[in-house]
Protein backbone atom coordinates (compact mmCIF):
# COMPACT_ATOMS: atom_id res chain seq x y z
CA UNK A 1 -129.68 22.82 -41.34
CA UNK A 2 -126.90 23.78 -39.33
CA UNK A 3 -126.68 22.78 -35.56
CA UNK A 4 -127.11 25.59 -33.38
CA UNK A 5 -125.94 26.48 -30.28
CA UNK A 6 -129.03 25.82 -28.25
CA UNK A 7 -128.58 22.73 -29.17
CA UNK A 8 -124.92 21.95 -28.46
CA UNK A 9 -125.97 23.44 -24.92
CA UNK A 10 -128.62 20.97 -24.28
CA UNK A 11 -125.88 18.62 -24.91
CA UNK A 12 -123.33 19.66 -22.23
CA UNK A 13 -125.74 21.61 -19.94
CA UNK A 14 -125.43 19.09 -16.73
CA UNK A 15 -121.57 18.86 -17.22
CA UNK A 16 -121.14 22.80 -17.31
CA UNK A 17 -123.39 23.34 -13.96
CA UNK A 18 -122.14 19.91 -12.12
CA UNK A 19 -118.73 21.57 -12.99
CA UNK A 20 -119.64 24.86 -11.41
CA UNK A 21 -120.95 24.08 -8.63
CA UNK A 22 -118.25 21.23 -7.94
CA UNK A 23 -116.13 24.50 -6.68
CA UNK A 24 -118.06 26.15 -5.01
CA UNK A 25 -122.20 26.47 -3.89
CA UNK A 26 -124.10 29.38 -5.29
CA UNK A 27 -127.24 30.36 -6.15
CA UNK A 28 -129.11 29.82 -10.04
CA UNK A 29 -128.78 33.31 -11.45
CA UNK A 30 -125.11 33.32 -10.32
CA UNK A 31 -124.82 30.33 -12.19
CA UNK A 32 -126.19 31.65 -15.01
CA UNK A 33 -123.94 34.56 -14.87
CA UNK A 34 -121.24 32.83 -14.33
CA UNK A 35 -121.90 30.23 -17.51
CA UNK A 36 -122.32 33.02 -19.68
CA UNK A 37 -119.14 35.21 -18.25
CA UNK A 38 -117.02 32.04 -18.56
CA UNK A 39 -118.20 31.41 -21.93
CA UNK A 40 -117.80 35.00 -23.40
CA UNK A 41 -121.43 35.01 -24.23
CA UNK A 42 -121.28 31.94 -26.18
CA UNK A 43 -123.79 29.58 -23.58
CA UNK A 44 -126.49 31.59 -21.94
CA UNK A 45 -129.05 29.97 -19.53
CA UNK A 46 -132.53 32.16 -19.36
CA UNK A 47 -134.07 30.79 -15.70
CA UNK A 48 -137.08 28.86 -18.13
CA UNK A 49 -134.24 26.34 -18.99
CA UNK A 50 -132.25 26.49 -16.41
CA UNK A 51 -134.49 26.16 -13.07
CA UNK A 52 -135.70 22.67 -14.27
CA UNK A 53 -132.55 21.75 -14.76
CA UNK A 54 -131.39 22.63 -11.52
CA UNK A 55 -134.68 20.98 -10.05
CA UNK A 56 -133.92 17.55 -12.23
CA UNK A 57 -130.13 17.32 -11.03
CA UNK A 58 -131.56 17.90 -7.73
CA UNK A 59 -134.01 15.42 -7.85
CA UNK A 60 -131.51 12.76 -9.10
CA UNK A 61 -129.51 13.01 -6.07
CA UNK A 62 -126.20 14.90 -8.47
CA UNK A 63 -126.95 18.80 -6.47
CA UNK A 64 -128.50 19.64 -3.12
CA UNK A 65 -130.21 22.82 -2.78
CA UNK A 66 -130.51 24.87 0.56
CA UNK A 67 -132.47 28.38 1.65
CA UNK A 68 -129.96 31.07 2.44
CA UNK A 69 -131.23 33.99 3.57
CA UNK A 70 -129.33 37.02 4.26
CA UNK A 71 -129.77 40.10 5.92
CA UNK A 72 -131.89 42.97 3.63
CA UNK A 73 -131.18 39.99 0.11
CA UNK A 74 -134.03 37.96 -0.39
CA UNK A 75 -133.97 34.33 0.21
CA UNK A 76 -132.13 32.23 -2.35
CA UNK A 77 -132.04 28.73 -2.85
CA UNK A 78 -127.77 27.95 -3.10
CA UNK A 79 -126.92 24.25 -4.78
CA UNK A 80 -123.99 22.31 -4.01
CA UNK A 81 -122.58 18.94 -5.41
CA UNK A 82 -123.55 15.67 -3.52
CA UNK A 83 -121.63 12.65 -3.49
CA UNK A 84 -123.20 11.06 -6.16
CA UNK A 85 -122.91 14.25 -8.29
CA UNK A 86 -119.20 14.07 -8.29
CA UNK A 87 -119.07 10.78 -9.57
CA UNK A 88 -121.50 11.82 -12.12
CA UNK A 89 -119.06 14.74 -13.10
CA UNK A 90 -116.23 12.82 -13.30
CA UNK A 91 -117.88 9.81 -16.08
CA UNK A 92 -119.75 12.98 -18.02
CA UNK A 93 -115.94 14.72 -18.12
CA UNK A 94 -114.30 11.58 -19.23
CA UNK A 95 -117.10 10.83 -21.90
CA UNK A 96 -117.16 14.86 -22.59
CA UNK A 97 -112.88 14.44 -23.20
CA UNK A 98 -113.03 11.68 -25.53
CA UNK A 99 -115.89 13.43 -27.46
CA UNK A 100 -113.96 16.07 -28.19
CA UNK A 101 -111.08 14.21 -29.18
CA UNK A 102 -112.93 12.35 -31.44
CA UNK A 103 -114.25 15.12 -33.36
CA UNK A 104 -111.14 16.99 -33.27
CA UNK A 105 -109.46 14.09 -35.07
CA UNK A 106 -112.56 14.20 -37.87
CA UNK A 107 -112.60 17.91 -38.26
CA UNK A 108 -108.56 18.48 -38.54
CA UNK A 109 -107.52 18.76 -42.61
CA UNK A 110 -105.87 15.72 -43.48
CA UNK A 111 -101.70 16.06 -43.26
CA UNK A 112 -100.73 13.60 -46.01
């Protein structure tokens, strides 16, 4: 059975948000939005899968979250990279480059 994209998302999920939010704090469904805008529809978060994730990363010390309210918006929980997250990022995006690399090498037709 093929692999599907669900599952190459499960995969790379903490890289694409720690990336996100490494520029800038914003709220989940923005996230989301942004993932899937980014990705021309290709990775899509539904707030099921992504909420725990947020809550995990959070928990681990990689994101903090913080209540923003705004006048007539309801309140919204914005995350933001910690410390520790940005370390994080930057071993997952090394480990993430030399993935790819490796598979590129596999999946290019042999130029004998």
């Amino acid at each position: 059975m093929p692999l599907t994209a669900d599952e190459l998302k499960k995969g790379s999920a903490e890289l694409l948000i720690l990336s996100l939010l490494a520029r800038r704090a914003m709220h989940g469904y923005e996230l989301a939005k942004l993932i899937e805008a980014r990705s021309e529809g290709a990775v899509r978060f539904k707030a099921a899968s992504l909420y725990p994730l947020l809550y995990r990363l959070e928990d681990r010390g990689w994101i903090l979250g913080r209540w923003v309210e705004k006048a007539g918006q309801r309140r919204r929980r914005h995350y933001r990279v910690t410390a520790e997250g940005h370390k994080v990022l930057e071993q997952q995006r090394q480990t993430w480059a030399a993935f790819v690399a490796g598979v590129s090498r596999i999946l290019e037709p042999d130029h004998a």
